[in-house]
Protein backbone atom coordinates (compact mmCIF):
# COMPACT_ATOMS: atom_id res chain seq x y z
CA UNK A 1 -1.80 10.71 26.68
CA UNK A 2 -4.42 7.94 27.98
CA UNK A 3 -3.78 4.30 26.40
CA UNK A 4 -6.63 4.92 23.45
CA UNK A 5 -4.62 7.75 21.88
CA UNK A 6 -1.54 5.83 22.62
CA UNK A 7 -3.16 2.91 20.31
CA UNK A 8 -4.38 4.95 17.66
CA UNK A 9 -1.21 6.54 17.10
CA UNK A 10 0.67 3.30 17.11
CA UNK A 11 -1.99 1.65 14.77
CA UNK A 12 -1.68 4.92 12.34
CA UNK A 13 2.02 4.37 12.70
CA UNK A 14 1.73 0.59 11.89
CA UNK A 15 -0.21 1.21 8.80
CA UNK A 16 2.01 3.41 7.49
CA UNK A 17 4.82 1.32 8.23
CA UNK A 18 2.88 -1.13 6.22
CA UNK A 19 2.50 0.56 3.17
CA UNK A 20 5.68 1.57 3.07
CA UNK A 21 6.93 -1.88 2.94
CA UNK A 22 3.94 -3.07 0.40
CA UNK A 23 5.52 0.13 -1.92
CA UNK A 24 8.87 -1.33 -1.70
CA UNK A 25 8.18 -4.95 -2.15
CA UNK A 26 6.11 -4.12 -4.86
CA UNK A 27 8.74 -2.13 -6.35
CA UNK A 28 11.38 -4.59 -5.75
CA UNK A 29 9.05 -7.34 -7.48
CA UNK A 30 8.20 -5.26 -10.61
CA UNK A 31 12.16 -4.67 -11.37
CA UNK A 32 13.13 -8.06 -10.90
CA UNK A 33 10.12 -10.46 -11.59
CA UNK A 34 7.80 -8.74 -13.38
CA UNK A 35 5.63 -11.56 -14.87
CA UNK A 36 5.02 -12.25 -10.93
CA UNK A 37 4.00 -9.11 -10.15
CA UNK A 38 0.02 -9.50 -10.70
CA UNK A 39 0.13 -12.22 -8.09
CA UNK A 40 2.17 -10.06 -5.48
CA UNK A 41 -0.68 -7.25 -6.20
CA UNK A 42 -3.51 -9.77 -5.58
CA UNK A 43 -2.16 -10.83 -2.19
CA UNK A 44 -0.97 -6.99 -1.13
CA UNK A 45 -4.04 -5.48 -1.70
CA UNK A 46 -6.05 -7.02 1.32
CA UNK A 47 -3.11 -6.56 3.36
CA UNK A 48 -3.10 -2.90 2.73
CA UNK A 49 -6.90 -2.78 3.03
CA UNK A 50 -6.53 -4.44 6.44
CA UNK A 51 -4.18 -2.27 7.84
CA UNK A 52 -6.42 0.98 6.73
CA UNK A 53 -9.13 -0.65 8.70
CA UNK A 54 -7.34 -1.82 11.78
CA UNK A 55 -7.18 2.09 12.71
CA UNK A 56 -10.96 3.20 12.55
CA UNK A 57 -12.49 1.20 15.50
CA UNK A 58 -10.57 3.09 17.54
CA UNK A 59 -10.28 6.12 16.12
CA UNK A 60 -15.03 6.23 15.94
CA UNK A 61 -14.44 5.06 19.73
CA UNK A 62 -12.34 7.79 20.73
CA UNK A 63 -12.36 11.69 20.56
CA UNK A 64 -9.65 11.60 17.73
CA UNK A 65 -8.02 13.80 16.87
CA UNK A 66 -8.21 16.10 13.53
CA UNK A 67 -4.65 15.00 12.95
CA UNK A 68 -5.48 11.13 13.83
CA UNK A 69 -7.84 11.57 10.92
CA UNK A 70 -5.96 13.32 8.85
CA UNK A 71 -3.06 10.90 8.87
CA UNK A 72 -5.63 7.62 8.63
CA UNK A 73 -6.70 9.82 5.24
CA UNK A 74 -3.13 10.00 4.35
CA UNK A 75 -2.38 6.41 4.78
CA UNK A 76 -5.36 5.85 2.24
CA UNK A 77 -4.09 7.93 -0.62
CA UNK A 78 -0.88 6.53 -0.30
CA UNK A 79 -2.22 2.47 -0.08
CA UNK A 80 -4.07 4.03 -3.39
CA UNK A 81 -0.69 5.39 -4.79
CA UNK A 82 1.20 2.43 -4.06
CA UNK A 83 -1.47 0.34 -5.67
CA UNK A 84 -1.92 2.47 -8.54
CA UNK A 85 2.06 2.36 -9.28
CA UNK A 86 2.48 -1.42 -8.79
CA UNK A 87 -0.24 -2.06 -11.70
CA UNK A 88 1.17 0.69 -13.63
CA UNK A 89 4.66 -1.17 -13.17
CA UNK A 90 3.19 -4.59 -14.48
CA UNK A 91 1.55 -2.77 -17.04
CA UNK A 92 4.77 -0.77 -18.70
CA UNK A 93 7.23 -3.95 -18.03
CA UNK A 94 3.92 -6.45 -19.89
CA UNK A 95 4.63 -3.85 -22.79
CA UNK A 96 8.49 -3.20 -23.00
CA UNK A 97 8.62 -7.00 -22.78
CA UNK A 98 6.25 -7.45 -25.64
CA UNK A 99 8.34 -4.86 -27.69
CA UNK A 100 11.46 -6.37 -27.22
CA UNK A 101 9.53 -9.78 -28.30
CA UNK A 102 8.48 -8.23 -31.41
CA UNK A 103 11.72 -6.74 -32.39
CA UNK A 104 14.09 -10.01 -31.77
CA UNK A 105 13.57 -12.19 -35.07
């Protein structure tokens, strides 16, 4: 294994690493502070668009392969699905904490 594959891999590993920790922070944040959680979205979205890109230099420069790419596309879906869950999370919590509002007189 020359030193390019050796980076690729450890980028791909990096970013997934990285969402993986965005998912649980997120998580984490929505359960305990929800009315924060918009913020925590806004400022976790570049860093999980960052560390999709971080990968792709090397992996055009190289003769990647199929599985290099395959994992990069993997690490997409899942920045995507941790996205998509976070603002789902703010979303439900915004309206079980307006229904509780409306039911206490």
């Amino acid at each position: 294994m020359d030193a390019a594959s050796l980076l690729i891999w450890l980028l791909l590993a990096l970013r997934l690493l990285t969402t993986a920790a965005g998912g649980m922070l997120l998580t984490r944040r929505g359960k305990h502070d929800a009315p924060r959680l918009g913020r925590s979205i806004r400022r976790a979205a570049p860093v999980l668009l960052i560390a999709g890109v971080l990968p792709l230099p090397a992996l055009l420069a190289t003769d990647a392969p199929a599985g290099a790419w395959g994992l990069w596309a993997v690490g997409y879906i899942a920045a995507a699905l941790v996205h998509a869950f976070a603002d789902t999370l703010r979303d439900t919590r915004a309206a079980q904490d307006a229904a509780v509002a409306r039911r206490i007189p």
